[in-house]
Protein backbone atom coordinates (compact mmCIF):
# COMPACT_ATOMS: atom_id res chain seq x y z
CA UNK A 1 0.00 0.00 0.00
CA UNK A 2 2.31 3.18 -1.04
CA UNK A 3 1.03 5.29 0.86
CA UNK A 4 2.58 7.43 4.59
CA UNK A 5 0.16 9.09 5.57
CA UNK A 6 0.83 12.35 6.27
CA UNK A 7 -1.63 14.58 8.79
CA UNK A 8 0.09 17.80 8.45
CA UNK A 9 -3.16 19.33 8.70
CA UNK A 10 -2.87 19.24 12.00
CA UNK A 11 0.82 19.86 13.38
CA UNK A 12 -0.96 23.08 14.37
CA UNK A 13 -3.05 21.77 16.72
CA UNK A 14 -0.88 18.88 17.92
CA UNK A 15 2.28 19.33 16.81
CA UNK A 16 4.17 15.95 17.57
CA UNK A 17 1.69 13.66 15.13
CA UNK A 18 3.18 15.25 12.28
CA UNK A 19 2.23 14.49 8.80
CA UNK A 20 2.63 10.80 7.66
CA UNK A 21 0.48 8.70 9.97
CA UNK A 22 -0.56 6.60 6.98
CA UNK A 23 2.61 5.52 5.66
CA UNK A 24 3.89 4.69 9.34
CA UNK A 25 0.64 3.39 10.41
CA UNK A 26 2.00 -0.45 9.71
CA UNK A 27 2.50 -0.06 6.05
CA UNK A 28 2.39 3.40 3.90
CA UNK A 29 -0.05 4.80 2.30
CA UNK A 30 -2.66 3.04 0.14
CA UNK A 31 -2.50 4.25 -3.43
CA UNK A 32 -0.98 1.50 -5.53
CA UNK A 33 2.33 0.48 -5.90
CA UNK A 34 4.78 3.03 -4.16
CA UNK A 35 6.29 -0.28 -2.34
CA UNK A 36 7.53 -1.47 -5.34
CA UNK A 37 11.29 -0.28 -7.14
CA UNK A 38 10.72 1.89 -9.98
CA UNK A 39 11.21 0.12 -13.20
CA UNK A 40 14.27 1.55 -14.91
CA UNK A 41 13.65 2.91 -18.66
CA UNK A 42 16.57 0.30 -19.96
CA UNK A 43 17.32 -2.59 -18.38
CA UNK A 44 21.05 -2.49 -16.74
CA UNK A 45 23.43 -4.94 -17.40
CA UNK A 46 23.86 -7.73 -14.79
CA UNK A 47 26.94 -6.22 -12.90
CA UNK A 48 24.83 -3.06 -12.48
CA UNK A 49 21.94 -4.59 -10.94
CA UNK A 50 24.88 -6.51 -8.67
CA UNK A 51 25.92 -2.64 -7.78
CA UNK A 52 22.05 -1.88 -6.94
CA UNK A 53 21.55 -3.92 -4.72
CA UNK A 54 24.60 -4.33 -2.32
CA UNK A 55 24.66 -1.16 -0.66
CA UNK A 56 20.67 -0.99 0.08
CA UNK A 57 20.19 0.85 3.74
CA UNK A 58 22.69 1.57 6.18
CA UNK A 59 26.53 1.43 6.06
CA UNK A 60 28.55 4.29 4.81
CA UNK A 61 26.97 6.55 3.22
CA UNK A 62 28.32 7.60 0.15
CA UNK A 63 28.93 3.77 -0.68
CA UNK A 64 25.51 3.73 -0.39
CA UNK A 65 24.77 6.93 -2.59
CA UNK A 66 26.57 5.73 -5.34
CA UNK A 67 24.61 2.67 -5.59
CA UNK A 68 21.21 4.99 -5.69
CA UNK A 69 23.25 7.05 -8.45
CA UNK A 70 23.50 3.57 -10.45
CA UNK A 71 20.01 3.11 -10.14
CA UNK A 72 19.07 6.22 -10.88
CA UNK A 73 21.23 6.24 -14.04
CA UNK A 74 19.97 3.41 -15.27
CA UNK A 75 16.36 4.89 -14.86
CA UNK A 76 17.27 7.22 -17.06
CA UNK A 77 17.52 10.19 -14.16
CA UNK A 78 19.71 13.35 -15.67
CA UNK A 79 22.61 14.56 -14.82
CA UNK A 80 21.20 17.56 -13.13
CA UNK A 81 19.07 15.54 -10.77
CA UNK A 82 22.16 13.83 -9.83
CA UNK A 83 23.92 17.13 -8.90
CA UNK A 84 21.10 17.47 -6.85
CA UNK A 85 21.37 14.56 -5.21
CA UNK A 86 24.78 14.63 -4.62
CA UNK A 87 23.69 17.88 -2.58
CA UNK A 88 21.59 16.09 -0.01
CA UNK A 89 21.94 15.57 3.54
CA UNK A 90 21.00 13.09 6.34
CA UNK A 91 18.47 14.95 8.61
CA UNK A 92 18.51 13.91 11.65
CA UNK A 93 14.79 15.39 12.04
CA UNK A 94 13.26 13.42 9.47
CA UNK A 95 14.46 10.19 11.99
CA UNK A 96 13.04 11.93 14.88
CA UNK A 97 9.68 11.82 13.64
CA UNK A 98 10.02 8.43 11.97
CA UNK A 99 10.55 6.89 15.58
CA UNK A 100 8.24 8.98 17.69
CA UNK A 101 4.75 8.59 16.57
CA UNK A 102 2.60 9.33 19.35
CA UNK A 103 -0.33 9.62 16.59
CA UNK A 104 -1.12 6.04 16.77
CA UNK A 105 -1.64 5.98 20.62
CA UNK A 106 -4.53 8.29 20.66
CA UNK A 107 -7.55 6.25 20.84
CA UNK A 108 -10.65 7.68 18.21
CA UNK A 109 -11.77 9.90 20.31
CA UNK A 110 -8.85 11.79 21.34
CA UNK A 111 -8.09 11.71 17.92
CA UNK A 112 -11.20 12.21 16.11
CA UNK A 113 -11.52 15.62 18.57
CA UNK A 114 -8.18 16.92 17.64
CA UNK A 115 -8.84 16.37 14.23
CA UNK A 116 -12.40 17.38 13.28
CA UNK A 117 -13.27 20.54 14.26
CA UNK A 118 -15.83 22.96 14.26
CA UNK A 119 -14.04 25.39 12.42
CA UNK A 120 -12.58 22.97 10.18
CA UNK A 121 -16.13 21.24 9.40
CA UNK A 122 -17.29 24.44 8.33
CA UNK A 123 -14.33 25.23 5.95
CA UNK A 124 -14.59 21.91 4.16
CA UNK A 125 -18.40 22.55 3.84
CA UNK A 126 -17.52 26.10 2.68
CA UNK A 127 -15.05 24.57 -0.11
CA UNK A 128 -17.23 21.94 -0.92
CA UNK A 129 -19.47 25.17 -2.22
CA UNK A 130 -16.74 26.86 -3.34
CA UNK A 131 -15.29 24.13 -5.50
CA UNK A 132 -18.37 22.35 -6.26
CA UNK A 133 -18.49 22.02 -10.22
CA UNK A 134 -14.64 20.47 -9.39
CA UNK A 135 -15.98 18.03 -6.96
CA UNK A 136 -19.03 16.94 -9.43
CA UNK A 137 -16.73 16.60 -12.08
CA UNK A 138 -14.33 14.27 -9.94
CA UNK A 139 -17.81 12.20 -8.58
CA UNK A 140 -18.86 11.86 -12.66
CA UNK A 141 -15.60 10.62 -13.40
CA UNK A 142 -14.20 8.79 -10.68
CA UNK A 143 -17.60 7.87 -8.53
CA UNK A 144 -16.21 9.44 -5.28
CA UNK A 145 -18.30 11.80 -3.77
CA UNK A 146 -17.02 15.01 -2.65
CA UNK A 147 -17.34 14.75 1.22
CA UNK A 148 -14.91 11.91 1.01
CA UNK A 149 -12.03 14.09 -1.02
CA UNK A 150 -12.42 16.74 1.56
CA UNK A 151 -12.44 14.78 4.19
CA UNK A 152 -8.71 13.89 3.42
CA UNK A 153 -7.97 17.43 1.61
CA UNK A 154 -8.68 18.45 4.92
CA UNK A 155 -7.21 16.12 7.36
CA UNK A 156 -4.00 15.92 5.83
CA UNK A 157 -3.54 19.56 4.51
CA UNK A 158 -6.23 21.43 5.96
CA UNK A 159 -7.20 22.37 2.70
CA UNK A 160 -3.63 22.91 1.36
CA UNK A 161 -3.18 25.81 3.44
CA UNK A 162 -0.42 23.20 6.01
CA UNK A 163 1.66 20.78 3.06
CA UNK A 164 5.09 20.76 5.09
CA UNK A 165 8.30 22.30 6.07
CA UNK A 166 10.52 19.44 5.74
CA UNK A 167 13.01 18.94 2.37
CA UNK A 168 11.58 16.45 0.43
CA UNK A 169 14.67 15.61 -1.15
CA UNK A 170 16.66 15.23 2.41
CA UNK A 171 14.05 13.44 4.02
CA UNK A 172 13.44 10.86 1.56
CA UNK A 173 17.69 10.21 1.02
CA UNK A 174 17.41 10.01 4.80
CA UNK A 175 14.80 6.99 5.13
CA UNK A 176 15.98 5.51 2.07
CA UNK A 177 19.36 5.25 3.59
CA UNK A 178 18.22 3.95 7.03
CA UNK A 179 17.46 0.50 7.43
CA UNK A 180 13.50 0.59 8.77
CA UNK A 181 12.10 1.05 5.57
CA UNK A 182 14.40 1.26 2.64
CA UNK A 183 12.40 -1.17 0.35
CA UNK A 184 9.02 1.81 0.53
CA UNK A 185 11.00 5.39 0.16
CA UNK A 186 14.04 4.02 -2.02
CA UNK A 187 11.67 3.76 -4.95
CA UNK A 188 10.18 6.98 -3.68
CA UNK A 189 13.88 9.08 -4.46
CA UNK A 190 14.06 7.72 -7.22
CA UNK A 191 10.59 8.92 -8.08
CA UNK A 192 11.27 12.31 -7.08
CA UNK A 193 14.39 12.73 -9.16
CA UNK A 194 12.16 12.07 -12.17
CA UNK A 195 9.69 14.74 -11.22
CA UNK A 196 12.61 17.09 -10.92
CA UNK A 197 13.31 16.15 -14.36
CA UNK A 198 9.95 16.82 -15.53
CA UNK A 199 10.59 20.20 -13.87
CA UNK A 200 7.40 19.25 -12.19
CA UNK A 201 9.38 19.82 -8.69
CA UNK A 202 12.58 21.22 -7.61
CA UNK A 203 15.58 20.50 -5.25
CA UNK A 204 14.04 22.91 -2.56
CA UNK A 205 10.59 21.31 -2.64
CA UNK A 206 9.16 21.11 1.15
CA UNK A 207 6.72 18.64 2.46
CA UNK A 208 6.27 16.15 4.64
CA UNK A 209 8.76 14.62 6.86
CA UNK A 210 8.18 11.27 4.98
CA UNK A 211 8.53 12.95 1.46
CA UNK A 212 4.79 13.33 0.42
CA UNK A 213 4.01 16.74 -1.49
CA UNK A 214 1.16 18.53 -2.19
CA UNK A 215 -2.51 19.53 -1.07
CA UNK A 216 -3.38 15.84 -0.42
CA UNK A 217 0.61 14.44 0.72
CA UNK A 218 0.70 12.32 -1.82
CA UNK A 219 3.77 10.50 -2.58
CA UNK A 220 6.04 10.88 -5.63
CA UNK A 221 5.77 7.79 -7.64
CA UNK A 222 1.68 8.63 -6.69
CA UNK A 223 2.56 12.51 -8.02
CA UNK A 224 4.40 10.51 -11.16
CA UNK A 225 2.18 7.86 -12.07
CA UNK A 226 -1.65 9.00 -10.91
CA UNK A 227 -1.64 12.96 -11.21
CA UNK A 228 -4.41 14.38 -13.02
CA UNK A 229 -4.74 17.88 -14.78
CA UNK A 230 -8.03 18.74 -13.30
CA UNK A 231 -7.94 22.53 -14.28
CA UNK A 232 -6.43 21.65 -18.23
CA UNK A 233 -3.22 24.34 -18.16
CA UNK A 234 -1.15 21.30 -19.57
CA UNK A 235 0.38 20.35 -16.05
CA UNK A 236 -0.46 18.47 -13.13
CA UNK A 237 0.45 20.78 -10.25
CA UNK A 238 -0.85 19.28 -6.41
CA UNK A 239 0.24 21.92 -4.60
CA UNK A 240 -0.90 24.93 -6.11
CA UNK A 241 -3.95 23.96 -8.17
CA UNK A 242 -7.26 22.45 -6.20
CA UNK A 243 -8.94 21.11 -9.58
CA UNK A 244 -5.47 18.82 -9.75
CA UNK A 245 -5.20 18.09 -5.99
CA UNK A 246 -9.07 16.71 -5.72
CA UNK A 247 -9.16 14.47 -9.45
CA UNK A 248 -6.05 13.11 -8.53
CA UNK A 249 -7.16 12.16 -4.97
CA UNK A 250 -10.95 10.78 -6.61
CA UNK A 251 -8.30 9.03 -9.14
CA UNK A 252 -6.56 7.51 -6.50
CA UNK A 253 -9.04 6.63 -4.25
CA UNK A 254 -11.29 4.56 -7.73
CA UNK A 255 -8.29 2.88 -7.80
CA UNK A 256 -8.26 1.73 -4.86
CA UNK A 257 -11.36 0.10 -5.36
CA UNK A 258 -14.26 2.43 -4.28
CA UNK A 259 -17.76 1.69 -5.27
CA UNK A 260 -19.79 4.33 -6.89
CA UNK A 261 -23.07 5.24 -5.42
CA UNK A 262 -22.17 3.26 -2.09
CA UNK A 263 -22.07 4.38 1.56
CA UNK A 264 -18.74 4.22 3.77
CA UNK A 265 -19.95 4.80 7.36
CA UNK A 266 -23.10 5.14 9.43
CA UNK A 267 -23.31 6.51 13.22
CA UNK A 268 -25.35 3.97 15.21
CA UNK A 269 -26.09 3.19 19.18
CA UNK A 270 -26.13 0.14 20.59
CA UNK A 271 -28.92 -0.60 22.81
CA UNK A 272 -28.04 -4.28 24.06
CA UNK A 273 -25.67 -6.67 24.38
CA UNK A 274 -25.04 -8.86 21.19
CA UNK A 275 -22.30 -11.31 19.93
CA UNK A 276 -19.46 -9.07 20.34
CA UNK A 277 -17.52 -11.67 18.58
CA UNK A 278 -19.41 -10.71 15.44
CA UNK A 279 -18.00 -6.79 15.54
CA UNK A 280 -15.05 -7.66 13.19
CA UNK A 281 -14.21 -5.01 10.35
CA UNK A 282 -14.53 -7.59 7.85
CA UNK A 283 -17.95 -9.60 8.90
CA UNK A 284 -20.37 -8.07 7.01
CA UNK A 285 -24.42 -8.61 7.95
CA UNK A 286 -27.78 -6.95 6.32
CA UNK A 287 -29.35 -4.43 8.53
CA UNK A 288 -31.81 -6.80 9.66
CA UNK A 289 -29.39 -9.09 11.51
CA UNK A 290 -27.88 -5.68 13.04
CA UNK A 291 -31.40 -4.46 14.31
CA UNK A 292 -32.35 -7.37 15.77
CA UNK A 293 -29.45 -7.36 18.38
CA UNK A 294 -30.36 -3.88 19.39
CA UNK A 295 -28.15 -1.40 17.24
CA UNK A 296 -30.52 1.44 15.95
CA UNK A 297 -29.60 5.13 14.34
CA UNK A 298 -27.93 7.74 16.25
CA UNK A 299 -31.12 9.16 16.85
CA UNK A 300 -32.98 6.00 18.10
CA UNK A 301 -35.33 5.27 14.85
CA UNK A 302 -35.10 1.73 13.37
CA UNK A 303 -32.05 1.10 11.25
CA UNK A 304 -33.23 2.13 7.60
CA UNK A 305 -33.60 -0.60 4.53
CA UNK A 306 -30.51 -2.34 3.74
CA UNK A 307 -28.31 -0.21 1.95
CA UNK A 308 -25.21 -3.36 1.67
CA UNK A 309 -24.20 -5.67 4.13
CA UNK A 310 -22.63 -3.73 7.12
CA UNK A 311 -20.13 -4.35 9.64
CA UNK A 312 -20.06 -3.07 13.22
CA UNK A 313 -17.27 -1.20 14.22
CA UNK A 314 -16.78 -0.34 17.91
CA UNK A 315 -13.19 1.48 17.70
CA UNK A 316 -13.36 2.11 21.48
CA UNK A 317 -15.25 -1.00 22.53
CA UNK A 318 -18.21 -2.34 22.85
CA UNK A 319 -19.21 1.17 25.65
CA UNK A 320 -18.03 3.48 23.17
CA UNK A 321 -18.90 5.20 19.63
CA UNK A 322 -20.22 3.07 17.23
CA UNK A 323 -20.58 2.86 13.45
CA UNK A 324 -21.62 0.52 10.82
CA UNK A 325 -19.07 0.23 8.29
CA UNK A 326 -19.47 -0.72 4.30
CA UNK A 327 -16.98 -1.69 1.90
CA UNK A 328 -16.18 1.42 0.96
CA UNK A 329 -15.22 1.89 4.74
CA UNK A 330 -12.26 -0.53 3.48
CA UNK A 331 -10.83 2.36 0.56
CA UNK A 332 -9.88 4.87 3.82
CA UNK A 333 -7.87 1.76 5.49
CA UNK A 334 -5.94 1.26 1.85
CA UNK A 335 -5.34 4.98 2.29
CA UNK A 336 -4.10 4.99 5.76
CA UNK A 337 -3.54 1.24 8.02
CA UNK A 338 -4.33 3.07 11.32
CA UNK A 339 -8.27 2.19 11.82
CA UNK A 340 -7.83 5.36 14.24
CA UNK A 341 -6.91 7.44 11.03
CA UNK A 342 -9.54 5.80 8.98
CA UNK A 343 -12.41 5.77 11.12
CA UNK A 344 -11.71 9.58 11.74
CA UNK A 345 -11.77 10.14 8.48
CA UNK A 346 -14.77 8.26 7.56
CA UNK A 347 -16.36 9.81 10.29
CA UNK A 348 -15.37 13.37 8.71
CA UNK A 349 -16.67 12.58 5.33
CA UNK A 350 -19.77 11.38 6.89
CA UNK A 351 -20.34 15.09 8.71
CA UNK A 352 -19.01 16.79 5.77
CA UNK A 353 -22.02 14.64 4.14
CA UNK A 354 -24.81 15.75 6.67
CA UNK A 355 -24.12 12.98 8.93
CA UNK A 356 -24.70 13.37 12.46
CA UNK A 357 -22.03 13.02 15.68
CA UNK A 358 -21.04 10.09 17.43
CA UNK A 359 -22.03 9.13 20.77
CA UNK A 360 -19.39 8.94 23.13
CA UNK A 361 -20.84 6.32 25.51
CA UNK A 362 -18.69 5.14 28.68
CA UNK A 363 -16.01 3.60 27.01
CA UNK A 364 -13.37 1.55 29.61
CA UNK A 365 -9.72 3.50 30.10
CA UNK A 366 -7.58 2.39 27.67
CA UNK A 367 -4.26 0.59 27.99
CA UNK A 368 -1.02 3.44 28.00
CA UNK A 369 1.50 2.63 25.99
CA UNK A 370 3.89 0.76 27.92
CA UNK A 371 0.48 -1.66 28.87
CA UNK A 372 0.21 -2.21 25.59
CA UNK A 373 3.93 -3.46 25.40
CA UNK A 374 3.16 -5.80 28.24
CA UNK A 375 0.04 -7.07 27.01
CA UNK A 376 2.01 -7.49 23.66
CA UNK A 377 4.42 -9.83 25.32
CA UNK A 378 1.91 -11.63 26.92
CA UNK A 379 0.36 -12.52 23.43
CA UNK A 380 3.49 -12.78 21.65
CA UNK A 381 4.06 -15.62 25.06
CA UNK A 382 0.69 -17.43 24.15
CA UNK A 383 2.41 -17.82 20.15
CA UNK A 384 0.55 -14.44 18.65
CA UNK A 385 2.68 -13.00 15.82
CA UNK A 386 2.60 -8.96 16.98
CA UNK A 387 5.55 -7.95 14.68
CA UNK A 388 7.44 -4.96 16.59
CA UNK A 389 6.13 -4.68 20.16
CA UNK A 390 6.02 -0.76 19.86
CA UNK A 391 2.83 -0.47 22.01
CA UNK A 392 0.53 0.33 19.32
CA UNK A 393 -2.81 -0.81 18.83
CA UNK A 394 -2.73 -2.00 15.52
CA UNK A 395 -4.77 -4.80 13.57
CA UNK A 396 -2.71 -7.64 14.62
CA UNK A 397 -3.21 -6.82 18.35
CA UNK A 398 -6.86 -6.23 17.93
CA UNK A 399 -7.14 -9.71 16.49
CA UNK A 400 -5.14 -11.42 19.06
CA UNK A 401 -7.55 -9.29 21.78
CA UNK A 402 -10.70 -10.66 20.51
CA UNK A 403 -9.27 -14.10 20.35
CA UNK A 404 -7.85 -13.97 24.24
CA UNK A 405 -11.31 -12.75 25.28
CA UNK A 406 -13.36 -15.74 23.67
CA UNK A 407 -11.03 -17.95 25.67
CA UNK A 408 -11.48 -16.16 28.77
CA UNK A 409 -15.13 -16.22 28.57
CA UNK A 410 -14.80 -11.89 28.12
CA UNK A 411 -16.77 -9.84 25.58
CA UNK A 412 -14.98 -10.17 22.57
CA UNK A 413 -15.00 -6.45 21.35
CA UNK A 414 -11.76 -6.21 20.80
CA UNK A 415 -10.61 -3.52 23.10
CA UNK A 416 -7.73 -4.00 25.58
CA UNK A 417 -8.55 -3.37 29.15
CA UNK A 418 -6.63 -3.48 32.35
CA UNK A 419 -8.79 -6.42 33.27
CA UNK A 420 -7.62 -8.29 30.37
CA UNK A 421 -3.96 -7.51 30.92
CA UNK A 422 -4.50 -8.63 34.53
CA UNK A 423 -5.88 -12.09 33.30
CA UNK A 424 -3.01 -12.69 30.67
C-alpha cells in the first residue's frame, strides 16, 4: 500500500503527530504500488543490478549513494538531478519523527476531537461550495463523492493551506538510507528525481517529513504515475492547483477500489448486548441481523432498509462510539492502516455529508502505551505473531484481543482493558 500518511493538517493543533500517519501506520499509504522499485527505462546490465543492490540501507553513506546514483542512471535520471542529489543531507529530524509517533496511541476519540473541528467542518463545507463544479466533475468521473475528497484534503492539509516544512529531497535520502524502511522510500527518491526532471518539482521542494508533497501528501511515484490535470493548463500541479489536488485524490481513491453510489460509514447506538464476537471489520451482515441485536440510528429510529451488508465497528469498545461500516469503509484503510486514522476520516466525510455526531458512551480506560507493550508480550508468550512490540494498537493486536477474550469467557469487542492484561 504506497502510501505514509501524512496529517500535516494538524501539526498546528498537535504538533508531535506530524504528517505521515498513513505511511507509518503499519505499512504506507494506500495508493498502488509506491512499495515497489521503480522500473528503470533500460534494463542495466547484470553487474549493475549486482551494484544496486549491495549497498541498500545503512553502512557508509556515500557507498551507499553511489549505488542509488547507479540506479538512478539506469532509470534514465539526468545529470542535473544527480547534482542534486549529490547535494543532499541526512536529517537527523526526518528520523526523529520516523521513531516517535505518538499519533497512533490516541484512541478515536482523542483523535477524532483533535482532528475534526468545528471550524474545520465548516471550511470543508464552505469549499465543498466553493469548488463544487470540481468536486461533481471528480464524482462523474471517478464515482467518489465530494465529502470523502475533503475529508482527506482536509485532514492531511487542511485544505492545502499546512503541506510541510521538511526537504523532500533530504528526508526521503534520509529513510531511504536507514534501514527501517528502505524497500518503501528508495523507490520513492528515485521517483522524485524524475519529477525534478519533468521540472514538475525542484531541489528545494518542502513537504512532509516522509517525502509526500502537495494539497493531499501524496507521494512521488503517486505525483508521477496518478496525477491528473483537473484545471487543463497542460500540467499536473498538487500543490498549487485544487482542480489537480481533488481528481487526482478521486483518481486515487477509484483505484483503490471504491464503489460508486455506495455508503462508507453510518453513526449507530447500541442498545443491548449482542455477539461481540461478530463486531469484526470484515464480517459483514444486512441491517436486519444488526437491528435485531439492538443497534438502531444515532437518533434511536429503526435502522433504515438495507443499503449493503454492514459491519459493526466499535473502535473504542463495545461502551463506546459506534458505526456501521461498508466496503467502501475498506478504501480509507488502503489509504491509511491506522483504523484510528480511517475511522476519523470516515467519520469526517460522513459530517461533511450531513451525517450526524457520534455518541461517546462510557467507554473503559484504555491501555497506555507501555500496557500495551506488556500485554504485547503476553500474546506474543501465548504464540501471537505482533511484529514490533512498539505499544501500538494496531490490527494484529486487535485480532489477538478478541481471540484472548473468547477464551477467557470476556466480551470479545476487541478492546484491551486493564482487566484483560491482569488475566493474561
Amino acid at each position: 500500500m504506497s502510501r505514509p500518511a501524512s496529517l500535516s493538517a494538524f501539526r498546528s493543533v498537535f504538533k508531535p503527530l506530524l504528517t505521515a500517519a498513513t505511511l507509518l501506520s503499519t505499512a504506507s499509504f494506500a495508493f498502488a504500488t509506491a512499495t515497489q522499485p521503480a522500473a528503470p527505462s533500460a534494463a542495466p546490465s547484470a553487474p549493475a543490478a549486482v551494484a544496486i543492490e549491495k549497498p541498500a540501507c545503512g553502512g557508509d553513506y556515500n557507498v551507499w549513494l553511489e549505488g542509488v546514483v547507479t540506479e538512478a542512471k539506469a532509470a534514465g535520471i539526468s545529470d542535473k538531478a544527480l547534482t542534486e542529489l549529490h547535494k543532499a543531507r541526512l536529517d537527523e529530524r526526518t528520523l526523529k519523527r520516523d521513531r516517535t509517533q505518538t499519533v497512533f496511541n490516541l484512541t478515536f476519540a482523542e483523535f477524532s476531537k483533535r482532528l475534526i473541528s468545528e471550524q474545520r467542518l465548516k471550511k470543508g463545507r464552505e469549499n465543498l461550495v466553493k469548488y463544487a463544479d470540481v468536486f461533481k466533475k471528480a464524482e462523474d468521473t471517478y464515482g467518489v463523492p465530494g465529502p470523502v475528497i475533503a475529508a482527506f484534503w482536509g485532514l492531511e492539509t487542511d485544505f492545502g493551506a499546512i503541506q510541510g516544512d521538511f526537504d523532500t529531497l533530504n528526508s526521503l535520502v534520509t529513510l531511504a538510507h536507514d534501514c527501517r524502511r528502505p524497500e518503501l522510500f528508495r523507490p520513492q527518491l528515485i521517483a522524485l528525481l524524475k519529477l525534478m526532471d519533468k521540472g514538475v518539482v525542484d531541489a528545494g521542494t518542502m513537504g512532509a517529513w516522509a517525502g509526500e508533497i502537495g494539497q493531499m501528501q501524496l507521494l512521488p511515484k503517486d505525483y508521477l504515475e496518478r496525477g491528473v490535470d483537473g484545471d487543463n493548463d497542460g500540467k499536473v500541479d498538487l500543490r498549487n492547483s485544487v482542480a489537480d489536488a481533488v481528481m487526482t485524490a478521486a483518481r486515487m481513491l477509484s483505484e483503490l477500489g471504491w464503489q460508486r453510489g455506495e455508503p462508507w460509514l453510518e453513526t449507530v447506538q447500541l442498545t443491548q448486548d449482542l455477539p461481540w464476537e461478530n463486531s469484526i471489520r470484515t464480517y459483514r451482515l444486512p441491517h436486519s441481523k444488526w437491528s435485531g441485536w439492538g443497534v438502531k440510528s444515532v437518533n434511536g429510529n429503526a435502522l433504515g432498509a438495507d443499503d449493503g451488508d454492514a459491519s459493526l465497528l466499535i473502535p473504542m469498545g463495545r461502551k463506546g462510539p459506534a458505526f456501521l461500516s461498508y466496503r467502501n469503509f475498506d478504501i480509507f484503510v488502503e489509504w491509511n492502516k491506522s483504523i484510528v486514522y480511517a475511522t476519523t476520516a470516515a467519520y469526517f466525510a460522513a459530517r461533511l455529508a450531513g451525517g450526524e455526531p457520534f455518541l461517546l458512551g462510557t467507554p473503559e480506560a484504555g491501555l497506555s502505551t507501555e500496557e500495551l507493550k506488556e500485554l504485547q508480550n503476553k500474546l506474543v508468550v501465548r504464540g501471537y505473531d505482533m511484529g514490533r512490540i512498539d505499544g501500538v494498537f494496531g490490527t494484529m493486536t486487535r485480532d489477538a484481543v478478541r481471540t484472548e477474550q473468547l477464551r477467557l469467557g470476556m466480551p470479545a469487542d476487541s478492546w484491551p482493558t486493564r482487566e484483560l492484561l491482569e488475566k493474561l
